[in-house]
C-alpha atoms as a PDB file:
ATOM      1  CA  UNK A   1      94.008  98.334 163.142  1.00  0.00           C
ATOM      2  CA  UNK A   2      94.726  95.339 165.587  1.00  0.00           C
ATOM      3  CA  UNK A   3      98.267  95.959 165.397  1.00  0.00           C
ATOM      4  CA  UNK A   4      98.064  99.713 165.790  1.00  0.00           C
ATOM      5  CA  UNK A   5      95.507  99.257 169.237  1.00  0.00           C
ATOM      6  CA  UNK A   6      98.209  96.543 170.399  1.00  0.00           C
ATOM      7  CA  UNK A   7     100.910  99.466 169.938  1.00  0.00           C
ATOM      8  CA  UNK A   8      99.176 101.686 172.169  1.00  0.00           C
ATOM      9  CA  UNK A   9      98.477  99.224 174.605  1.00  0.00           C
ATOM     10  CA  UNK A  10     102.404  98.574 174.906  1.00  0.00           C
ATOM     11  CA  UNK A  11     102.859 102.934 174.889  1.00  0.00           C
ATOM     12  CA  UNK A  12      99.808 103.167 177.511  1.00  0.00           C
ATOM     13  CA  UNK A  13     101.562 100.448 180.303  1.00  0.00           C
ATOM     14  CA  UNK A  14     105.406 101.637 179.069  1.00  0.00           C
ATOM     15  CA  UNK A  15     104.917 104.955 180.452  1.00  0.00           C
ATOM     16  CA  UNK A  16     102.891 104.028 183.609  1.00  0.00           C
ATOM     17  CA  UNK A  17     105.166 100.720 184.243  1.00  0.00           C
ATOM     18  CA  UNK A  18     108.903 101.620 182.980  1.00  0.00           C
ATOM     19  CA  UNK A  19     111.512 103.964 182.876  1.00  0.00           C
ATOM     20  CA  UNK A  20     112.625 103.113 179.623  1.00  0.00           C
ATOM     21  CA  UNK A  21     112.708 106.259 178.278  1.00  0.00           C
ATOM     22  CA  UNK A  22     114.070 104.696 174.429  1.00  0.00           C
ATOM     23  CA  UNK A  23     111.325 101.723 174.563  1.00  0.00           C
ATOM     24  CA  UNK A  24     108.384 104.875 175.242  1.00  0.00           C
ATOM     25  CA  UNK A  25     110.020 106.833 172.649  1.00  0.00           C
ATOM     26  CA  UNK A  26     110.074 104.259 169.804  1.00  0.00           C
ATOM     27  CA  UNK A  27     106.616 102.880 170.793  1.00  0.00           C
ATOM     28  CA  UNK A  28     105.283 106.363 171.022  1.00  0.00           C
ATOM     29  CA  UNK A  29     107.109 107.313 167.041  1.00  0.00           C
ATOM     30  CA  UNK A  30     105.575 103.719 165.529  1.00  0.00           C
ATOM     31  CA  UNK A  31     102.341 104.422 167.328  1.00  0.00           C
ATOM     32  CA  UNK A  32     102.468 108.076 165.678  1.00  0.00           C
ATOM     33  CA  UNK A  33     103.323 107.001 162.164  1.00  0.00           C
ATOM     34  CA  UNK A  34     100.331 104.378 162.351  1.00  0.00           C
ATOM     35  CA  UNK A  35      98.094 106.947 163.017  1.00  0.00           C
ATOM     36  CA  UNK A  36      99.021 109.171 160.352  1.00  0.00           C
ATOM     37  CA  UNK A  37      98.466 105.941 157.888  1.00  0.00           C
ATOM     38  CA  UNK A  38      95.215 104.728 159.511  1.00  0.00           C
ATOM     39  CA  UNK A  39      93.690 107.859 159.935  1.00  0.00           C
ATOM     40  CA  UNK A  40      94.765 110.245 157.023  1.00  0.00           C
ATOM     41  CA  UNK A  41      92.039 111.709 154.746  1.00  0.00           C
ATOM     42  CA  UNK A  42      91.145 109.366 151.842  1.00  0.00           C
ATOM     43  CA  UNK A  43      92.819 110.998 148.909  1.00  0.00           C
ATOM     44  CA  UNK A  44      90.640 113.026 146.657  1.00  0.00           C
ATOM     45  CA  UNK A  45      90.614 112.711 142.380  1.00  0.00           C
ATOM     46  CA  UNK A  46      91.427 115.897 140.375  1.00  0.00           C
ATOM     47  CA  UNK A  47      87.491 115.771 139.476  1.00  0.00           C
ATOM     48  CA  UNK A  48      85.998 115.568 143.192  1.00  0.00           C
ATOM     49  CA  UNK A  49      88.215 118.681 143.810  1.00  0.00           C
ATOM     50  CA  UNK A  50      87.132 120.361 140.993  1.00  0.00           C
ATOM     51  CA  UNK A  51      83.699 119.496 141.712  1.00  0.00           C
ATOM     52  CA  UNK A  52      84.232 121.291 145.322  1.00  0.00           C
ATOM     53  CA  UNK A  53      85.724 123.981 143.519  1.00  0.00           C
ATOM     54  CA  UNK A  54      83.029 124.839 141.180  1.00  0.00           C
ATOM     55  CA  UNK A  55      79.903 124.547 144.033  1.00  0.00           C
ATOM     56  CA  UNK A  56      82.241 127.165 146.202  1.00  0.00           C
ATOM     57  CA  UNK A  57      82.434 129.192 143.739  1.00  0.00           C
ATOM     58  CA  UNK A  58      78.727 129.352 142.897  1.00  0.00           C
ATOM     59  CA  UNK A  59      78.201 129.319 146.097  1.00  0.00           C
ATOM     60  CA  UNK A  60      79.744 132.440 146.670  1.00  0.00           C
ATOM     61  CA  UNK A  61      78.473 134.041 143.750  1.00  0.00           C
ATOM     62  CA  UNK A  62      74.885 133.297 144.994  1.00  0.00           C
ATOM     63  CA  UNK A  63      76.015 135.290 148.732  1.00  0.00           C
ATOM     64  CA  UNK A  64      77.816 138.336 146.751  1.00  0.00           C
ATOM     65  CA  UNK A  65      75.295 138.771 144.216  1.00  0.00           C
ATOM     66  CA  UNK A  66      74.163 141.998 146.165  1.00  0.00           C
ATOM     67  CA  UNK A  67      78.056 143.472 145.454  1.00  0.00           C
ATOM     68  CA  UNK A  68      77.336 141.574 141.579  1.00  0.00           C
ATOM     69  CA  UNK A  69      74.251 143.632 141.123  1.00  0.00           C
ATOM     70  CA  UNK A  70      75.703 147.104 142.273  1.00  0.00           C
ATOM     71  CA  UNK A  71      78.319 146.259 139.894  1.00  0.00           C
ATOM     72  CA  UNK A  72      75.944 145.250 137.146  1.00  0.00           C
ATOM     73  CA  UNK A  73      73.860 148.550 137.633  1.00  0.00           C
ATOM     74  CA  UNK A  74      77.178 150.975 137.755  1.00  0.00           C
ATOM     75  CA  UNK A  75      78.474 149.537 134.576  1.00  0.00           C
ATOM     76  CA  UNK A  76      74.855 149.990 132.629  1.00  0.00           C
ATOM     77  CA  UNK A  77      73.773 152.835 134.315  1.00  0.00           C
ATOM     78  CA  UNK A  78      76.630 154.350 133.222  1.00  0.00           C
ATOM     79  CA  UNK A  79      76.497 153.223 128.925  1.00  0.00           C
ATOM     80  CA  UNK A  80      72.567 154.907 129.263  1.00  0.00           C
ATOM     81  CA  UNK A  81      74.028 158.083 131.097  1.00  0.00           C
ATOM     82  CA  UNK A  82      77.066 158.492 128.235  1.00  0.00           C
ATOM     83  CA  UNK A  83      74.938 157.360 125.565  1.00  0.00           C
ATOM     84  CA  UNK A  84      71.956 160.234 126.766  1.00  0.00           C
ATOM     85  CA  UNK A  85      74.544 162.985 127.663  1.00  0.00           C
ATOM     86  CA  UNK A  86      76.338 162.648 124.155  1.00  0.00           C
ATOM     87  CA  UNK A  87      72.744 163.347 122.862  1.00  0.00           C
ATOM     88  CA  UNK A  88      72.628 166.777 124.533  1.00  0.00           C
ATOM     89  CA  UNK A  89      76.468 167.542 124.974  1.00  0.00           C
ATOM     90  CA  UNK A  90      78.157 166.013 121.776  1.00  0.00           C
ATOM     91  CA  UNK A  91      81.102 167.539 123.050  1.00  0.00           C
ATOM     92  CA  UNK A  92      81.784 165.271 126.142  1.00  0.00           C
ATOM     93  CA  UNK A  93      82.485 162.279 124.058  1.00  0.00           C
ATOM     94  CA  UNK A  94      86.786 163.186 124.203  1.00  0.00           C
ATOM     95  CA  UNK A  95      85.551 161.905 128.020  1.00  0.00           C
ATOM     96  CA  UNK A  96      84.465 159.059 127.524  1.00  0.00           C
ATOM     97  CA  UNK A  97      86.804 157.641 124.443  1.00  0.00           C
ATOM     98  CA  UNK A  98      90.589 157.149 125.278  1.00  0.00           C
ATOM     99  CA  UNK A  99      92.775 157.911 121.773  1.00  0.00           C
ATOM    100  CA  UNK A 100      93.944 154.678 121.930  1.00  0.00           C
ATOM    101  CA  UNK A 101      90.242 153.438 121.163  1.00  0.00           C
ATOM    102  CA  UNK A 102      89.732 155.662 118.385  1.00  0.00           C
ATOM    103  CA  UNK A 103      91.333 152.675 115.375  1.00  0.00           C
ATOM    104  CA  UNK A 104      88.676 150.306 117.353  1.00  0.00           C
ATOM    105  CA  UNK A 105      85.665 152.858 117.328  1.00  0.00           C
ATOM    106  CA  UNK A 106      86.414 153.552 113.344  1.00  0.00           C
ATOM    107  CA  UNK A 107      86.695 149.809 112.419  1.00  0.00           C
ATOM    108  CA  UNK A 108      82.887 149.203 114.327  1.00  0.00           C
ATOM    109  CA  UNK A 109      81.844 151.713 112.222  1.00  0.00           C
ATOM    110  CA  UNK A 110      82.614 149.668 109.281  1.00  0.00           C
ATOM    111  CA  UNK A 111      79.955 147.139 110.223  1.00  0.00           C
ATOM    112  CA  UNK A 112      81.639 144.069 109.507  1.00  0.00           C
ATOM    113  CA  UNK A 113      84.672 142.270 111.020  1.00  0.00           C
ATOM    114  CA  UNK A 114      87.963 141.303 109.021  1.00  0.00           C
ATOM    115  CA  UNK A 115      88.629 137.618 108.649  1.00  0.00           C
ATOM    116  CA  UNK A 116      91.752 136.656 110.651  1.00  0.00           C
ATOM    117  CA  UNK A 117      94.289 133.756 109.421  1.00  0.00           C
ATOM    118  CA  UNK A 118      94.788 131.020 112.132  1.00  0.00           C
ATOM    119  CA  UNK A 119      97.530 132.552 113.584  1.00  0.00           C
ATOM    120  CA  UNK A 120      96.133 135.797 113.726  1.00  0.00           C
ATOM    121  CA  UNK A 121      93.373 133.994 115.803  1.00  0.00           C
ATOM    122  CA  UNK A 122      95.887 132.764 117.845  1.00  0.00           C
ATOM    123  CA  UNK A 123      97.596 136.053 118.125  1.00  0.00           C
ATOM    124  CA  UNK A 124      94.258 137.758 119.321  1.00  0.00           C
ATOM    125  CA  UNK A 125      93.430 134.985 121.978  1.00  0.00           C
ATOM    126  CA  UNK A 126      96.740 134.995 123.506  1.00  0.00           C
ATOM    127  CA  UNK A 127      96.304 138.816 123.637  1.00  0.00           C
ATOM    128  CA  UNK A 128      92.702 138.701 125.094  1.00  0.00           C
ATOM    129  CA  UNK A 129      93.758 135.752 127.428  1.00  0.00           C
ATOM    130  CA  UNK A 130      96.946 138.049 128.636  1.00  0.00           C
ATOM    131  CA  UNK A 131      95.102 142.030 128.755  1.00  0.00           C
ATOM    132  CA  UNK A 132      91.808 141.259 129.927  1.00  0.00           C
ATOM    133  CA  UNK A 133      92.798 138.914 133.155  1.00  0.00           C
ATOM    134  CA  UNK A 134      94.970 141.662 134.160  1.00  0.00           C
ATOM    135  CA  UNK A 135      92.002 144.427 133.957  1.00  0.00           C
ATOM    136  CA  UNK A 136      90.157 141.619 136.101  1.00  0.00           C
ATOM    137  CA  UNK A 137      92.649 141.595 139.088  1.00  0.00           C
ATOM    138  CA  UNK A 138      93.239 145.613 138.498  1.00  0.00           C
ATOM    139  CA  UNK A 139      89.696 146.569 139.051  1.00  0.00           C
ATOM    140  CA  UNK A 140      89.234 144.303 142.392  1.00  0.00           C
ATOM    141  CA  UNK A 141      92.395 144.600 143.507  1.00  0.00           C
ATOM    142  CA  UNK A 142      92.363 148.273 143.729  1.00  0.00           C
ATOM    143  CA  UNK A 143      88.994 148.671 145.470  1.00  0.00           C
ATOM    144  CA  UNK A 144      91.003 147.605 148.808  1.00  0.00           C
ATOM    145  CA  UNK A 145      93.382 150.326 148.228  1.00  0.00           C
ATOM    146  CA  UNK A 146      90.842 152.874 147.088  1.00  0.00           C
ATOM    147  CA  UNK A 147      87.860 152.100 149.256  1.00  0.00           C
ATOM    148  CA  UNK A 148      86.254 150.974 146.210  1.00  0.00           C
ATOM    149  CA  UNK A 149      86.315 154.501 144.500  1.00  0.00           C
ATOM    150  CA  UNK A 150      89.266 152.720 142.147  1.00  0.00           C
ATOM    151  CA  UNK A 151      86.233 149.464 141.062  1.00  0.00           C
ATOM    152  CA  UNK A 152      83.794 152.109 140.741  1.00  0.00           C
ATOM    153  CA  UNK A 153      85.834 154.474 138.379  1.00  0.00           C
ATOM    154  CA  UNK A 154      86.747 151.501 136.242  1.00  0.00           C
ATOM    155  CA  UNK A 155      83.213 149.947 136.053  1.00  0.00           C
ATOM    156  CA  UNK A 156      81.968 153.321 134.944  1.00  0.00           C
ATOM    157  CA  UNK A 157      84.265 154.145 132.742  1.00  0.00           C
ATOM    158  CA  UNK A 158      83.526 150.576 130.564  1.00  0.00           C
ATOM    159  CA  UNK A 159      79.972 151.389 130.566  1.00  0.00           C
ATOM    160  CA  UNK A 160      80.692 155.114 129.515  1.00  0.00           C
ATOM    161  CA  UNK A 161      82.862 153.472 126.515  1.00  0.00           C
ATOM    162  CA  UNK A 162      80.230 151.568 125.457  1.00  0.00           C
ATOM    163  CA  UNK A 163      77.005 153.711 125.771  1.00  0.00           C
ATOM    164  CA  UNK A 164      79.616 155.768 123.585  1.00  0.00           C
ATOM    165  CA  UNK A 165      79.708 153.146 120.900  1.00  0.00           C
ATOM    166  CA  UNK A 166      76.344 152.382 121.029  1.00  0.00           C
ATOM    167  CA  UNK A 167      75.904 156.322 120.219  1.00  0.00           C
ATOM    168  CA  UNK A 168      77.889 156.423 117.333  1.00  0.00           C
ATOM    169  CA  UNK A 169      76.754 152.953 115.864  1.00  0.00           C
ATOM    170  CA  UNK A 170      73.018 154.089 116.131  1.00  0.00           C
ATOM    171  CA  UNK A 171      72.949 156.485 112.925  1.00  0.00           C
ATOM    172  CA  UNK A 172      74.416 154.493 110.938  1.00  0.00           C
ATOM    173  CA  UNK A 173      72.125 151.001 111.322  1.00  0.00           C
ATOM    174  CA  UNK A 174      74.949 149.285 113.106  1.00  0.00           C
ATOM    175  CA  UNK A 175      74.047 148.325 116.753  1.00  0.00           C
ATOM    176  CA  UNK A 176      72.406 144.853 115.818  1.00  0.00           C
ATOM    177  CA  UNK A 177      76.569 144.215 114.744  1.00  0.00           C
ATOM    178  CA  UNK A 178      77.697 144.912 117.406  1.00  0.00           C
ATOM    179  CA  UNK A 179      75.668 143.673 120.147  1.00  0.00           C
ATOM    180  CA  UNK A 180      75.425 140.414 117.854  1.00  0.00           C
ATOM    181  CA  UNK A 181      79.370 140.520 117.719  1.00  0.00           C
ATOM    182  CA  UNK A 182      80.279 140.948 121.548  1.00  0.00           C
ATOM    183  CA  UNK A 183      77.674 139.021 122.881  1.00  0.00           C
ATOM    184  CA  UNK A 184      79.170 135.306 122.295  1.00  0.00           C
ATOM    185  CA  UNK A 185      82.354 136.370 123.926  1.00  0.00           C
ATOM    186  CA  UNK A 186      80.598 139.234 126.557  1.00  0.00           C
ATOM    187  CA  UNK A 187      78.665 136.605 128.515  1.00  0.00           C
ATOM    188  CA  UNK A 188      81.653 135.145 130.322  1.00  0.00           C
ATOM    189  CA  UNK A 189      83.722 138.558 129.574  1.00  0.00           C
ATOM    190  CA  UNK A 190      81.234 140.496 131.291  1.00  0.00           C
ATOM    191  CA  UNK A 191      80.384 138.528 133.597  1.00  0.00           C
ATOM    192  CA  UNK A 192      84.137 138.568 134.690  1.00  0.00           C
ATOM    193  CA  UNK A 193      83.969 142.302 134.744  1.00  0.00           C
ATOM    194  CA  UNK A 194      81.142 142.433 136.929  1.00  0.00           C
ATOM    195  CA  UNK A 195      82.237 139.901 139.461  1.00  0.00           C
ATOM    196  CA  UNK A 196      85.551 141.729 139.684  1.00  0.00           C
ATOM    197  CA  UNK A 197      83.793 145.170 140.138  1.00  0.00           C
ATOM    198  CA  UNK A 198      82.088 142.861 142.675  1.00  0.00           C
ATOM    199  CA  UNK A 199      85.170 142.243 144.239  1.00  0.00           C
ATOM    200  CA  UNK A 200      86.853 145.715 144.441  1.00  0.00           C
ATOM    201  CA  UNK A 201      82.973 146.687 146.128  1.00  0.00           C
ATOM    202  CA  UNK A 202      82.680 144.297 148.624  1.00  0.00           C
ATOM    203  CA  UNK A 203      86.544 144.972 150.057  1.00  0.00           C
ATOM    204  CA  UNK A 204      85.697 148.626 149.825  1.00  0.00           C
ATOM    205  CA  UNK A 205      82.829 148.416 151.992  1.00  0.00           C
ATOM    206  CA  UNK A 206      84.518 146.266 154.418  1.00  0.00           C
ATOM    207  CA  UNK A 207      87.093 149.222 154.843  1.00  0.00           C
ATOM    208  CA  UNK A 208      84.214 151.913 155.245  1.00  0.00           C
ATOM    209  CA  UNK A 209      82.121 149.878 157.256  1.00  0.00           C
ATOM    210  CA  UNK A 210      83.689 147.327 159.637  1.00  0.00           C
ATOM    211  CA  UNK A 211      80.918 147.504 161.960  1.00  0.00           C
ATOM    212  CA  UNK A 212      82.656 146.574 165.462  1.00  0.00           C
ATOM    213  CA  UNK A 213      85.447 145.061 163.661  1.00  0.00           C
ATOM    214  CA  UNK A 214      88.763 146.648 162.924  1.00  0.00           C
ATOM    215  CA  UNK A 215      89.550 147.512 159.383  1.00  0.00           C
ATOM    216  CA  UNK A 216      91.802 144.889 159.164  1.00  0.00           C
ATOM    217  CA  UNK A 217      89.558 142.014 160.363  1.00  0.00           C
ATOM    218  CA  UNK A 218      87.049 143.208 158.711  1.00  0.00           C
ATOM    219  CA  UNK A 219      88.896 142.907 155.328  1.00  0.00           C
ATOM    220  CA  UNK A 220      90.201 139.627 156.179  1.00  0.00           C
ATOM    221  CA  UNK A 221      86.610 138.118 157.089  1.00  0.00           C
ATOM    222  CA  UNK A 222      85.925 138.771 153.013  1.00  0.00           C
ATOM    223  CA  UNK A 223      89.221 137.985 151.913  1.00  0.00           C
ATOM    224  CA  UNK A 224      88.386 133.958 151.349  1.00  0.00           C
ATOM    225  CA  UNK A 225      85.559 135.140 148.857  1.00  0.00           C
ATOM    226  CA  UNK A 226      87.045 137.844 147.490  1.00  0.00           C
ATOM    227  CA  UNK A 227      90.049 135.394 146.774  1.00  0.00           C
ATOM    228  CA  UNK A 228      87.253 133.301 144.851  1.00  0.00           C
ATOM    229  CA  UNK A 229      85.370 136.042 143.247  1.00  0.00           C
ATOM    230  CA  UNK A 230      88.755 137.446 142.089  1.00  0.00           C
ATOM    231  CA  UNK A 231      89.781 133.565 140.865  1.00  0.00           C
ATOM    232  CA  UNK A 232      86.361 133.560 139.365  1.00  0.00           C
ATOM    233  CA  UNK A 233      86.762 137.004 137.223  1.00  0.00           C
ATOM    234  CA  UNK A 234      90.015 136.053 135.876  1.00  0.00           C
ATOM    235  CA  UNK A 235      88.725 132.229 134.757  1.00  0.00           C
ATOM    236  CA  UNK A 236      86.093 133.681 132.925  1.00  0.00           C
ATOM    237  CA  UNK A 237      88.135 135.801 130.914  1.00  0.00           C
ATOM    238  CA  UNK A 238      90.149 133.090 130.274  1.00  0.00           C
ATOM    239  CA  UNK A 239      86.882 131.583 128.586  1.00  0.00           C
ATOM    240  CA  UNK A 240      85.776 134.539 126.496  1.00  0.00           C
ATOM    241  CA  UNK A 241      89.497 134.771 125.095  1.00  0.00           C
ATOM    242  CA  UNK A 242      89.457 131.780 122.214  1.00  0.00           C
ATOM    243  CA  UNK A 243      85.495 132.674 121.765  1.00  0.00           C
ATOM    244  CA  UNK A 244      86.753 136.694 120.827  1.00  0.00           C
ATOM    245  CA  UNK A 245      89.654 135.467 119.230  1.00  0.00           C
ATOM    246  CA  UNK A 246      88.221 132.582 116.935  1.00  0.00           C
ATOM    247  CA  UNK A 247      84.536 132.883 116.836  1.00  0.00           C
ATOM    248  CA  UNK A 248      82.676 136.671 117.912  1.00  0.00           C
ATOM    249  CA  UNK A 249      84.592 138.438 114.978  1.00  0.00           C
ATOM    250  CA  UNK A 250      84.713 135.347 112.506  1.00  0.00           C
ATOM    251  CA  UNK A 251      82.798 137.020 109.241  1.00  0.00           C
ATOM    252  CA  UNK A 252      82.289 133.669 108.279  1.00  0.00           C
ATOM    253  CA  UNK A 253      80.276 132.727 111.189  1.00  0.00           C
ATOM    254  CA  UNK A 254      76.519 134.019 110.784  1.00  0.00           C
ATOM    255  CA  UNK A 255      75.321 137.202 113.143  1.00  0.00           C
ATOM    256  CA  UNK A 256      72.388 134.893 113.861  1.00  0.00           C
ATOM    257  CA  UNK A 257      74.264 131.859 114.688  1.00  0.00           C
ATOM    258  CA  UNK A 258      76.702 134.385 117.443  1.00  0.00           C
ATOM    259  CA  UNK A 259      72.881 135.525 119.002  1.00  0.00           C
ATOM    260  CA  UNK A 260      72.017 131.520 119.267  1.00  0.00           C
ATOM    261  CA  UNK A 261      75.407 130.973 120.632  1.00  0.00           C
ATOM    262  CA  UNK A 262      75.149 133.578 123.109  1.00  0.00           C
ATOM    263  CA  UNK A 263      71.681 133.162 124.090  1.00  0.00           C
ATOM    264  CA  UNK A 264      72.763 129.060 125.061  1.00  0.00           C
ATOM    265  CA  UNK A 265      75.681 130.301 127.261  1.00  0.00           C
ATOM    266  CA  UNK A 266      73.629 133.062 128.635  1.00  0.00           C
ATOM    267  CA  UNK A 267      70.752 129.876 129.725  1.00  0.00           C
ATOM    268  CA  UNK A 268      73.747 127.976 130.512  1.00  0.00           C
ATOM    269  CA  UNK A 269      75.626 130.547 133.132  1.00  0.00           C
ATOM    270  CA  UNK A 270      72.390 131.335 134.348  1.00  0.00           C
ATOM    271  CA  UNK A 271      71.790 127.985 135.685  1.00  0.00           C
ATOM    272  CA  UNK A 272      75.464 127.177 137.199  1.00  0.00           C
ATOM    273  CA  UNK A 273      75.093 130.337 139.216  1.00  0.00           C
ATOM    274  CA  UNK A 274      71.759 129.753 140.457  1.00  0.00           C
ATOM    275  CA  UNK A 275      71.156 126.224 140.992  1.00  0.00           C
ATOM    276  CA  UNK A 276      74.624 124.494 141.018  1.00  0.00           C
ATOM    277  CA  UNK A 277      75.658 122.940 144.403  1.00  0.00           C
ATOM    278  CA  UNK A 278      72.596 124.856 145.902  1.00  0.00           C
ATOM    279  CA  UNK A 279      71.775 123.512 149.474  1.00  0.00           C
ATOM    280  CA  UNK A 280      69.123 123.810 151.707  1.00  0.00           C
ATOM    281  CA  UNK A 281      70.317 126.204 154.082  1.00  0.00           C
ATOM    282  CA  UNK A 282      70.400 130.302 154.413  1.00  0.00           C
ATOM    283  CA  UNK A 283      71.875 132.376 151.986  1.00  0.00           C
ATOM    284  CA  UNK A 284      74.269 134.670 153.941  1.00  0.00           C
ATOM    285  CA  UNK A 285      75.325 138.504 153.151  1.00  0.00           C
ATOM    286  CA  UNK A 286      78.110 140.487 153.581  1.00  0.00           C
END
């Protein structure tokens, strides 16, 4: 530091006593460089960024949840409207059931999951870890696009599928399975899907209402969380992959033990997103 003030001593009376235009010039490049060395940011470890990482995104979380509960309510409000309509119109169901889901619909009926080999484990992680990221950035990346008609249509049509389920597990004794099944994995599955939907929401309603922004700037004052929400989405189905893959459909694994499981990540979730990296300071909204 002595050395660096005695630099810019020597820069301060070089330009105000001399023409030496190659002595200002060096003394003005060394006193640069020591700058840059004294006065560089200390260099973070992988875990302090992390740590940053993980409060923003709970932090942002915490100022979207309005767009999170929207999302929430679209995708249940949607299961109870399938599974009530299919009471009254049985006929509607070829709505809500793609034929590729029809194999997966028959083998819930079963009520009981095949065991899978190690590498078929593998095989329907790296499957889960490849499809359901991809829905992720699909359903938020098309609500900019679509004004978020795209986020709503796919939130709705999940819930539809499994109200649907629901309605055709129901007669024969089955539902306890299922919910049992999907709920280790659904915690951080779901929760991706609804923090996606999330996403695809909040950029749709900065493109209907900007306020006395343009619709440009107005999308680009959300992009930095929808960035993180998007991030977010796709991390946690990331997590639910190995849990669907090894663990929700393991036969060997008790139904019980899958509720305790997902009952600890549920207490678990529920605490990052409320109280991790909390400060004392206003919760803003979009």
């Amino acid at each position: 530091m002595r050395l660096y003030r005695q630099v810019t001593r020597d820069l301060t009376l070089a330009r105000t006593k001399s023409n030496n235009a190659g002595l200002i010039d060096a003394l003005n490049a060394l006193a640069g460089r020591a700058y840059g060395i004294l006065y560089r940011a200390p260099r973070r470890s992988i875990w302090s960024a992390l740590w940053d990482a993980l409060e923003t995104v709970a932090d942002t979380v915490r100022r979207r949840r309005n767009f999170i509960f929207i999302s929430t309510g679209l995708f249940l409000a949607s299961a109870i409207f399938a599974f009530m309509l299919l009471n009254v119109v049985p006929q509607t169901r070829e709505f809500f059931v793609p034929p590729g889901f029809e194999q997966s619909f028959e083998g819930w009926k079963t009520g009981k999951s095949e065991a899978r080999t190690g590498s078929e484990g593998i095989g329907a992680t790296a499957f889960y870890a490849q499809n359901n990221p991809a829905a992720s950035i699909v359903t938020a990346a098309y609500g900019a696009g679509s004004f978020g008609i795209f986020s709503v249509y796919l939130i709705a049509n999940n819930g539809a599928m499994i109200g649907t389920l629901i309605h055709e597990l129901a007669p024969l004794g089955h539902v306890g399975f299922l919910l049992s099944s999907i709920f280790p994995h659904g915690v951080p599955e779901l929760s991706g899907i609804f923090i996606a939907g999330a996403c695809g929401l909040m950029m749709g309603w900065a493109l209907i209402n900007p306020g006395q922004k343009t619709r440009g700037d107005s999308l680009k004052a959300v992009g930095k969380d929808a960035f993180v929400l998007l991030a977010t989405s796709v991390v946690l189905m990331f997590i639910a992959a190995p849990i669907e893959g090894f663990f929700s459909f393991n036969p060997q694994v008790p139904q019980w033990l899958k509720v305790v499981v997902g009952a600890v990540e549920v207490v678990l979730w529920a605490l990052f997103w409320t109280q991790f990296g909390r400060k004392d300071r206003p919760v803003e909204t979009y």
